[in-house]
N, C-alpha and C. Protein backbone atom coordinates (compact mmCIF):
# COMPACT_ATOMS: atom_id res chain seq x y z
N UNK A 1 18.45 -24.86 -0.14
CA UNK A 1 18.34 -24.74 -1.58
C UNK A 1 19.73 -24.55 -2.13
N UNK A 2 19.94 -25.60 -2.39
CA UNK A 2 21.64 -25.80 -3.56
C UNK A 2 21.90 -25.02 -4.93
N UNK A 3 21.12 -24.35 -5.31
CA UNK A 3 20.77 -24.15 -6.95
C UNK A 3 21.74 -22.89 -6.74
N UNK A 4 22.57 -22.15 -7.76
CA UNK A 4 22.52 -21.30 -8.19
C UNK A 4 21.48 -20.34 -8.26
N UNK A 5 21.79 -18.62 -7.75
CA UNK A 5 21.17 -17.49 -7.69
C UNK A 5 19.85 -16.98 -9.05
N UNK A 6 19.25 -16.75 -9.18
CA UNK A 6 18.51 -16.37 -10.46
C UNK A 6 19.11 -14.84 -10.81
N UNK A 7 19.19 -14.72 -11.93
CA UNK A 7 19.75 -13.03 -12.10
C UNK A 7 18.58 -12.43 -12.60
N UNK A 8 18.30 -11.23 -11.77
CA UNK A 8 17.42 -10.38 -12.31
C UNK A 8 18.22 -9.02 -12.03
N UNK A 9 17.79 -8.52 -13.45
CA UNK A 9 18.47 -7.21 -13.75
C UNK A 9 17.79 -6.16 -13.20
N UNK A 10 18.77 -5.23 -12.45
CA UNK A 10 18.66 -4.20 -11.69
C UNK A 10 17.63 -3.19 -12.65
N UNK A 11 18.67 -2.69 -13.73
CA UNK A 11 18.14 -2.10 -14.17
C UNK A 11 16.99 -1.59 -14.75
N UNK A 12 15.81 -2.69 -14.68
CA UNK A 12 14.61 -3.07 -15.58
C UNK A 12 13.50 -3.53 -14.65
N UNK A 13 14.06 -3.62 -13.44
CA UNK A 13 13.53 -4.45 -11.81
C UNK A 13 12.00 -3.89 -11.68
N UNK A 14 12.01 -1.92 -12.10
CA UNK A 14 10.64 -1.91 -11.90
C UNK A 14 9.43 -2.06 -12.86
N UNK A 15 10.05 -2.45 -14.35
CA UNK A 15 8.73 -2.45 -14.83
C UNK A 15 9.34 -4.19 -15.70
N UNK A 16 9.68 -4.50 -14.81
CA UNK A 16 10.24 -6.19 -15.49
C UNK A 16 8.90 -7.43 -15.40
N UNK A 17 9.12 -7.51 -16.48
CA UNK A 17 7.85 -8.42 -16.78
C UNK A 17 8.76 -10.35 -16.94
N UNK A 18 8.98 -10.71 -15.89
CA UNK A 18 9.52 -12.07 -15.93
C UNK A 18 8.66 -13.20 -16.51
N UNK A 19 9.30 -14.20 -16.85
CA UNK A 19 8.37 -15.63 -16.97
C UNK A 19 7.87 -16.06 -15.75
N UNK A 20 7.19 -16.88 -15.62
CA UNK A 20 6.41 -17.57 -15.01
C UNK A 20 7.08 -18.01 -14.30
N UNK A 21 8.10 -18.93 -14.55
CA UNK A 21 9.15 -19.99 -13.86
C UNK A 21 10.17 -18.89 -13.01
N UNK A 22 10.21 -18.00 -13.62
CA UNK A 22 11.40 -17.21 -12.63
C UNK A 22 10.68 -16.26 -11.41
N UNK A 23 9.27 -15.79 -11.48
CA UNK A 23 8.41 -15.29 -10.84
C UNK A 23 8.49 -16.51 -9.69
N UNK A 24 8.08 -17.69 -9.56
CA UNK A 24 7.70 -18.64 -8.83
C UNK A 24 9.25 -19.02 -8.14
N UNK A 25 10.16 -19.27 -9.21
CA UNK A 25 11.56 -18.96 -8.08
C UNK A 25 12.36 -18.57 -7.49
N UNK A 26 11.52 -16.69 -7.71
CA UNK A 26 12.01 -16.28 -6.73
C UNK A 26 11.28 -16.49 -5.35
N UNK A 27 9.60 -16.16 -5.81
CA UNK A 27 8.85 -16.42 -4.29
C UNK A 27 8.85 -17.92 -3.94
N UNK A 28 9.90 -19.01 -4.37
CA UNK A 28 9.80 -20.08 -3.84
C UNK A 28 10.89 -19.54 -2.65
N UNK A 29 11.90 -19.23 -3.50
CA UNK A 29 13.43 -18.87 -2.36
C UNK A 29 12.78 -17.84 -1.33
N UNK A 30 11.95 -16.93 -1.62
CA UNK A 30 12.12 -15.76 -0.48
C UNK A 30 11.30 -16.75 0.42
N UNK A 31 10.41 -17.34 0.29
CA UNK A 31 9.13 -17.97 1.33
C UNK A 31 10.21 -18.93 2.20
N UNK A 32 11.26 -19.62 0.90
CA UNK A 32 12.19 -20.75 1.79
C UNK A 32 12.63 -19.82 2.69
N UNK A 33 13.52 -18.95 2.22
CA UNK A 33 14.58 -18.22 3.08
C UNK A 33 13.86 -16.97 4.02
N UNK A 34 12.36 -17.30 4.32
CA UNK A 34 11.64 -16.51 5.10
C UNK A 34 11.79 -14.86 4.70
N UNK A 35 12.10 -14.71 3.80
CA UNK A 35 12.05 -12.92 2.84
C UNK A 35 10.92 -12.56 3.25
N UNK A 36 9.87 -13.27 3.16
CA UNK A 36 8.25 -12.78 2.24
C UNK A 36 7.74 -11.98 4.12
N UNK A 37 8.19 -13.05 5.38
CA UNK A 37 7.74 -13.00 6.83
C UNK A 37 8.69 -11.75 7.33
N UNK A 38 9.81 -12.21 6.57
CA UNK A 38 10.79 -10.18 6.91
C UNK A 38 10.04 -9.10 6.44
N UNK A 39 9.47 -9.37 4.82
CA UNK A 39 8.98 -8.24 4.65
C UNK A 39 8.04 -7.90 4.99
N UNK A 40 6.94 -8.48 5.14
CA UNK A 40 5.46 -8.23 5.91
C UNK A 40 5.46 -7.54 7.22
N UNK A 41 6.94 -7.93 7.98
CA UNK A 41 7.02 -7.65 9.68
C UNK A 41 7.72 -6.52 9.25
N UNK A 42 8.30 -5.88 8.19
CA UNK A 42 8.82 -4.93 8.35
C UNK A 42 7.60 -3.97 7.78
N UNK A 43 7.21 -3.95 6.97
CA UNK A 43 5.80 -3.32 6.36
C UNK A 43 4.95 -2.87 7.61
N UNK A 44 4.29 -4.04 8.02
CA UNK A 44 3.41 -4.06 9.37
C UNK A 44 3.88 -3.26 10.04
N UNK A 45 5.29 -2.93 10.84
CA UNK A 45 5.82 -2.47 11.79
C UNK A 45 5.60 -1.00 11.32
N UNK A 46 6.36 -1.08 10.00
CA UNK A 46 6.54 0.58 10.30
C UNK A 46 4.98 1.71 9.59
N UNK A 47 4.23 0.66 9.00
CA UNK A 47 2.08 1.32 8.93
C UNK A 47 2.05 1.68 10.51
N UNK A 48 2.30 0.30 11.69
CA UNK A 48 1.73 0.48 12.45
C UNK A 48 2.39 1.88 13.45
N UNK A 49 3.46 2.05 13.41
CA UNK A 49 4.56 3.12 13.84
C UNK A 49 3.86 4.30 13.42
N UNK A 50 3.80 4.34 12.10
CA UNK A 50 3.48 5.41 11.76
C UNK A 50 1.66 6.53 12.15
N UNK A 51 0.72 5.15 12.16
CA UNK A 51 -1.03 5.44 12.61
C UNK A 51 -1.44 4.99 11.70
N UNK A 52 -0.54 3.99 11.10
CA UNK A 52 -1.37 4.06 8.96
C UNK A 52 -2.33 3.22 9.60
N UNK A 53 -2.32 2.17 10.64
CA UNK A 53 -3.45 1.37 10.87
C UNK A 53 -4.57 1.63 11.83
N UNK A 54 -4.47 2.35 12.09
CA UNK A 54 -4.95 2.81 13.35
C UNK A 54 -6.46 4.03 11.99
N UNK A 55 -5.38 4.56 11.60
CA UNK A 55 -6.41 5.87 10.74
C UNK A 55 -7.18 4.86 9.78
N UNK A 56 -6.46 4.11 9.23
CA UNK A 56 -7.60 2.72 8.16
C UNK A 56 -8.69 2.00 9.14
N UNK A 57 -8.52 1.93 9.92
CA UNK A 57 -9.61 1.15 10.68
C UNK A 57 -10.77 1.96 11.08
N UNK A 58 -10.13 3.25 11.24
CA UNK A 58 -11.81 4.92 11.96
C UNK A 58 -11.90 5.13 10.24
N UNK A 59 -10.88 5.06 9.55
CA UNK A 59 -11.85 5.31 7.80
C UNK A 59 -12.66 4.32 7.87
N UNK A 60 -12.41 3.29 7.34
CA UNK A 60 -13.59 2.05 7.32
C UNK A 60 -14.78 2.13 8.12
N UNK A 61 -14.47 1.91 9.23
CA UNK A 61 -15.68 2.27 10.10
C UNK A 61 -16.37 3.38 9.33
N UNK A 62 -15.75 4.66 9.71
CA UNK A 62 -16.47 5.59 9.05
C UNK A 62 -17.42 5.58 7.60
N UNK A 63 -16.62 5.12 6.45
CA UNK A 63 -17.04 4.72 5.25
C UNK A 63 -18.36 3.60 5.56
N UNK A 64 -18.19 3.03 6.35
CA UNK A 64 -19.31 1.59 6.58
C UNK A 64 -20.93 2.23 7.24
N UNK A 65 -20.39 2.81 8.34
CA UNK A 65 -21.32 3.59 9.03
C UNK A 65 -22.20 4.88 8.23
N UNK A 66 -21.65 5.65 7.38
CA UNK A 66 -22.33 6.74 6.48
C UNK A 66 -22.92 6.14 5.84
N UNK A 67 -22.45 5.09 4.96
CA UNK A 67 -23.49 4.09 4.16
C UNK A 67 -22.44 4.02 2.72
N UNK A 68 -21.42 4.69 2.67
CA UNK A 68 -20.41 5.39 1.37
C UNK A 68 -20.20 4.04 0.71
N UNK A 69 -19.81 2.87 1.75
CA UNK A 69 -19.51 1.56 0.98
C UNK A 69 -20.62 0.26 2.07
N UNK A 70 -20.67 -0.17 1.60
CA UNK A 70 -21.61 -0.90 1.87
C UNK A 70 -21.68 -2.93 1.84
N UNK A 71 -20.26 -2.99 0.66
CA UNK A 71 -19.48 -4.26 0.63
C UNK A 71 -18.23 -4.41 0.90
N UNK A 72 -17.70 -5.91 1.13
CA UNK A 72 -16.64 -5.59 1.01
C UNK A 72 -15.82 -5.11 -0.05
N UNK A 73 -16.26 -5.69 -1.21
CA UNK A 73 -15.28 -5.13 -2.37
C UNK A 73 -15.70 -3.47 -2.31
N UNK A 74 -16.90 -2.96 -2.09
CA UNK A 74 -16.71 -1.78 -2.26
C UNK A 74 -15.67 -1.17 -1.48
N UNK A 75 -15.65 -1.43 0.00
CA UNK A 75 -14.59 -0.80 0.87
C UNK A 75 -13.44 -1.06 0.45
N UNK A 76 -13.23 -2.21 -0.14
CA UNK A 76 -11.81 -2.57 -0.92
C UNK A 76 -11.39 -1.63 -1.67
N UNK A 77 -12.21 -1.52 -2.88
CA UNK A 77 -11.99 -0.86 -3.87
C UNK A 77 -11.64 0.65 -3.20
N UNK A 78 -12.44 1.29 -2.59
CA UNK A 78 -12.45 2.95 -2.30
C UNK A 78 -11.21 2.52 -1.49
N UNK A 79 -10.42 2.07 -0.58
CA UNK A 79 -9.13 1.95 0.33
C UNK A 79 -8.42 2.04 -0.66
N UNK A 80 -8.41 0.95 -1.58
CA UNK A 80 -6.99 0.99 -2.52
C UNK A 80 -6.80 2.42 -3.22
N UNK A 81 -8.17 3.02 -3.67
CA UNK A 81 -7.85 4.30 -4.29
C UNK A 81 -7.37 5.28 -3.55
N UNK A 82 -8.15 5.41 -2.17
CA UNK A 82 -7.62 6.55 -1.32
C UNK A 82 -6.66 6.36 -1.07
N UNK A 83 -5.86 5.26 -0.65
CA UNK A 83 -4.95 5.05 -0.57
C UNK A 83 -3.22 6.01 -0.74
N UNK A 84 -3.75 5.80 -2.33
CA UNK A 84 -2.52 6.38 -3.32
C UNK A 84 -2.21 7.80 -3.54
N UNK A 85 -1.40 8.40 -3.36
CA UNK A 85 -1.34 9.77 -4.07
C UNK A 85 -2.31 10.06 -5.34
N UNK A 86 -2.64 10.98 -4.83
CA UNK A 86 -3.78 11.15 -5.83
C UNK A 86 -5.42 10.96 -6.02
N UNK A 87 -5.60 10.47 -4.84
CA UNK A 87 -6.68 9.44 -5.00
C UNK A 87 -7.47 10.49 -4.28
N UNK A 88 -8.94 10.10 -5.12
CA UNK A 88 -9.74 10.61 -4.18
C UNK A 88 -11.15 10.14 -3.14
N UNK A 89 -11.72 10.78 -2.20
CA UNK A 89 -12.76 10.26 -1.55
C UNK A 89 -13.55 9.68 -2.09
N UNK A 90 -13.97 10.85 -3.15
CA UNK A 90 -15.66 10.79 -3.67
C UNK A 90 -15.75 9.81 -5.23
N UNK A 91 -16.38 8.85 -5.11
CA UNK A 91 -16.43 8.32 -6.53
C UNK A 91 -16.46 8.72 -7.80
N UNK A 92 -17.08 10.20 -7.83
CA UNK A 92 -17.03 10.73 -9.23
C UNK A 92 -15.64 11.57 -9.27
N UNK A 93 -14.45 11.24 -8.71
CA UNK A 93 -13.59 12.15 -8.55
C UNK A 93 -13.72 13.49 -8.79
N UNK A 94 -14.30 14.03 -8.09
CA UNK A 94 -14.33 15.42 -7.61
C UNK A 94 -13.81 15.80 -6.05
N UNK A 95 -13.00 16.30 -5.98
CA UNK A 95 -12.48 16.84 -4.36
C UNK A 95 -14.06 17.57 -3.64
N UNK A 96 -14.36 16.77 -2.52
CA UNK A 96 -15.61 17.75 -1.84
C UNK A 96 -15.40 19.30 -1.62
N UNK A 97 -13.69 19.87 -1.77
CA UNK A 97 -13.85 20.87 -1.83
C UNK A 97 -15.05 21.90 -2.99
N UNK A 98 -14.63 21.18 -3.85
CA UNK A 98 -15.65 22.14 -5.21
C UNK A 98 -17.16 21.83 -5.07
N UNK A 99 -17.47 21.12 -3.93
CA UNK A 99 -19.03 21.65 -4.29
C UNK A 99 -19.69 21.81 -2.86
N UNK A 100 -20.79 22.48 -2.82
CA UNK A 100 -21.18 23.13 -1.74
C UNK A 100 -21.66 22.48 -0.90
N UNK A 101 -22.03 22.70 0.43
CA UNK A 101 -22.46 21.64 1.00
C UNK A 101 -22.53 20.16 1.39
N UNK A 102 -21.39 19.79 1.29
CA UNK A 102 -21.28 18.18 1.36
C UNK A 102 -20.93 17.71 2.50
N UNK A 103 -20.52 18.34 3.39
CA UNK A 103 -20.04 17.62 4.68
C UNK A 103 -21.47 17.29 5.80
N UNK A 104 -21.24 16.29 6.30
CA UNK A 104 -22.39 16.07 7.22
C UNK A 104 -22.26 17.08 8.80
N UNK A 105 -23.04 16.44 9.73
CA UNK A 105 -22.84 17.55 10.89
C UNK A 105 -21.55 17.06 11.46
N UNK A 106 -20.60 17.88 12.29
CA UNK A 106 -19.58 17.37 12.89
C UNK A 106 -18.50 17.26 11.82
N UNK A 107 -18.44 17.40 10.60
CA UNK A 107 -17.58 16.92 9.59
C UNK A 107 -17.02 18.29 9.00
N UNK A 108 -15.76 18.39 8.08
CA UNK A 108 -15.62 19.44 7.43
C UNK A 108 -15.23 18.83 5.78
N UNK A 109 -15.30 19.93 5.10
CA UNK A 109 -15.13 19.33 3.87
C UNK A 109 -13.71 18.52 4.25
N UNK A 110 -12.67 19.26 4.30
CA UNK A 110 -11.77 18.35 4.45
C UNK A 110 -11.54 17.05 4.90
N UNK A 111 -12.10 16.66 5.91
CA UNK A 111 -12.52 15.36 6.04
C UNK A 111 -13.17 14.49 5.60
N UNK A 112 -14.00 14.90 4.17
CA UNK A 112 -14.40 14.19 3.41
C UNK A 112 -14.20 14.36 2.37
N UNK A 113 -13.25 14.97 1.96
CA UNK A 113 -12.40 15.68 0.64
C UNK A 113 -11.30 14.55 -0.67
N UNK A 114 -11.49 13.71 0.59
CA UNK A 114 -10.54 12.47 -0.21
C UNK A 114 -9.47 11.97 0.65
N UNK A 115 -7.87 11.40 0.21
CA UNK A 115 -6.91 11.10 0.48
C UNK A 115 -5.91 12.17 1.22
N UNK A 116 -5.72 11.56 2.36
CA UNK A 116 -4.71 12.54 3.61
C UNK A 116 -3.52 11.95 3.79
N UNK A 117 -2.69 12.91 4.39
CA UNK A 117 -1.22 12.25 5.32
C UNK A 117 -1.39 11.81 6.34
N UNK A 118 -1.01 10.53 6.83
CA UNK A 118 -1.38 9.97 8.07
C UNK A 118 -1.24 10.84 9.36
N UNK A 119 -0.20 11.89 9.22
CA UNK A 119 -0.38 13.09 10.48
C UNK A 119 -1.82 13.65 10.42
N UNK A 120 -2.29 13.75 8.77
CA UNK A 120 -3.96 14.72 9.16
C UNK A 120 -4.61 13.51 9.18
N UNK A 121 -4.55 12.44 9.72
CA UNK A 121 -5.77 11.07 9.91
C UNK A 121 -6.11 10.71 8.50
N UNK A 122 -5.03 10.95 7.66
CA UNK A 122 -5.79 10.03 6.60
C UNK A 122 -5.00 8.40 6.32
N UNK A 123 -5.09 8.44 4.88
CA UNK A 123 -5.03 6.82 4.89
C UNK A 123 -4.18 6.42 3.62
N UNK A 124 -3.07 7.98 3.30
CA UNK A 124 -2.22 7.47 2.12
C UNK A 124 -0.69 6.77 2.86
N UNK A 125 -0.52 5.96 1.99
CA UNK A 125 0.43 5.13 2.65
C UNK A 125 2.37 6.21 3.07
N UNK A 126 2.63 6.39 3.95
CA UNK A 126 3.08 7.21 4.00
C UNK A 126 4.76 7.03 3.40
N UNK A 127 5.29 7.73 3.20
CA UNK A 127 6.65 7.91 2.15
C UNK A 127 7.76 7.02 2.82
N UNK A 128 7.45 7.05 4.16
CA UNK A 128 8.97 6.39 5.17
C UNK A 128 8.69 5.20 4.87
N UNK A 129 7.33 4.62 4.99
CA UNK A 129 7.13 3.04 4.57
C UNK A 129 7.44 2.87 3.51
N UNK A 130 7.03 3.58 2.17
CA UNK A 130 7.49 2.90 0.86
C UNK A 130 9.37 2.92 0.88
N UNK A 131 9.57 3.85 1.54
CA UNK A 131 11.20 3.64 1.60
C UNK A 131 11.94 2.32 2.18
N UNK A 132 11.54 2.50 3.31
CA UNK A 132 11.61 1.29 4.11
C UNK A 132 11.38 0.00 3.37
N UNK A 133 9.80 0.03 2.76
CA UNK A 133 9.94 -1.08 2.01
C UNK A 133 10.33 -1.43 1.00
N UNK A 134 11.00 -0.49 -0.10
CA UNK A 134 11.56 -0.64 -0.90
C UNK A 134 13.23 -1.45 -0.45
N UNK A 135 13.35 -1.04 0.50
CA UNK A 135 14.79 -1.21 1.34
C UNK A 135 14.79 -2.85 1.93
N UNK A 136 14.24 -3.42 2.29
CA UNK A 136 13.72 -4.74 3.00
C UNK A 136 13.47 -5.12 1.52
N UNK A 137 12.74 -5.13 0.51
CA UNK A 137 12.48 -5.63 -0.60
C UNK A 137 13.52 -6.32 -1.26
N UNK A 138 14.49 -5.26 -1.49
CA UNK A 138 15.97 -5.23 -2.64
C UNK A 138 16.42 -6.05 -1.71
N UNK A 139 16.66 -6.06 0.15
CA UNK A 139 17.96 -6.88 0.95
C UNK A 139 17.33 -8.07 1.17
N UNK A 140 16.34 -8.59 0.82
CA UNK A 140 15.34 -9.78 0.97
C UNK A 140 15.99 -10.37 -0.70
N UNK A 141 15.62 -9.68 -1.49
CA UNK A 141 16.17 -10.21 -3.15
C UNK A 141 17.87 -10.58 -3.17
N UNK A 142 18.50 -9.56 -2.13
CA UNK A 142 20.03 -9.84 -2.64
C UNK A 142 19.74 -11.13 -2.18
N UNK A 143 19.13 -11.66 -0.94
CA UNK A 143 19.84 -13.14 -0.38
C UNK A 143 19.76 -14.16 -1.39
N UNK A 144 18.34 -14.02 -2.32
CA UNK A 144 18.45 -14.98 -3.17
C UNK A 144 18.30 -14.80 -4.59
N UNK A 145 18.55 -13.92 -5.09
CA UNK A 145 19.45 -13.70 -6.53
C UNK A 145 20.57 -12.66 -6.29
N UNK A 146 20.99 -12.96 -7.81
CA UNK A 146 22.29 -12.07 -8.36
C UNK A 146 21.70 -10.91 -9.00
N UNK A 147 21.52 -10.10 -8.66
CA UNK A 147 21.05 -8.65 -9.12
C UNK A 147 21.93 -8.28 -9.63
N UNK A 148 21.98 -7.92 -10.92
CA UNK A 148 23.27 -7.66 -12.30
C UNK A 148 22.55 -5.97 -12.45
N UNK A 149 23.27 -5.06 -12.42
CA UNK A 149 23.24 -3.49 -13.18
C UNK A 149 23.11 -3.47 -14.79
C-alpha cells in the first residue's frame, strides 16, 4: 500500500467518531499489514495466560446447565454484562448478596453474586489484558497512520 498515512488525532482517539471512509482505511491497512491477526493473538494470548478462558467456558456451562440462560443471545447478552466492571449476575441487578437464600446446594452467594476477578473464577476481563491491549492497539495504528497530539 503506496498511499500516504491517514492522521488520526491522538488526542480525541477515544471518543472519535470518524467517517466512514477513514474507519474502512484504517481496517483496510491493519487487515493488509496483518494488525487486526497481531491483535487478536495478542488478546487471545494474554485471556488465555491469565484463566479468562478457561473461567468463561465453567460460567457458560454453568449459566446453561441451571437454566439462567437458555439462548444464545441470552448467554451473550449476560457474558457481555458480567463481563465489565460493574456488572452484575442477576438480571434485575441486584447483588445475590442482598437477598436471602439464593444460592443453590454446593454454591455460595458469592458465586452467584455477579462479576469476579479471574483469580476468584470469575469472568471480568482482567486489567493486564486491557493494558496489553491497549498497547498492541496504538503499535498496530502507529504502522499505519500518523497519530498527530
Amino acid at each position: 500500500m503506496s498511499r500516504s498515512p491517514s492522521k488520526l488525532p491522538i488526542s480525541s482517539s477515544i471518543h472519535y467518531s470518524s467517517s466512514p471512509s477513514l474507519q474502512s482505511d484504517i481496517a483496510s491497512a491493519l487487515t493488509a499489514s496483518r494488525g487486526v491477526k497481531r491483535i487478536e493473538s495478542t488478546l487471545r494470548h494474554s485471556l488465555q495466560s491469565t484463566g479468562w478462558t478457561d473461567n468463561l467456558r465453567t460460567y457458560c456451562l454453568d449459566l446453561l446447565r441451571s437454566g439462567e440462560c437458555s439462548t444464545y443471545d441470552e448467554l451473550m447478552t449476560r457474558i457481555v454484562k458480567d463481563s465489565r466492571p460493574g456488572g452484575k449476575g442477576e438480571s434485575d441487578g441486584k447483588s445475590a448478596d442482598s437477598t436471602n437464600g439464593t444460592a443453590f446446594n454446593g454454591e455460595t452467594d458469592r458465586q452467584i453474586g455477579g462479576p469476579r476477578s479471574v483469580e476468584e473464577g470469575g469472568i471480568q476481563i482482567p486489567q493486564t489484558t486491557v493494558k496489553e491491549g491497549l498497547r498492541v492497539v496504538r503499535a498496530e495504528l502507529e504502522q499505519v497512520c500518523e497519530i498527530v497530539d
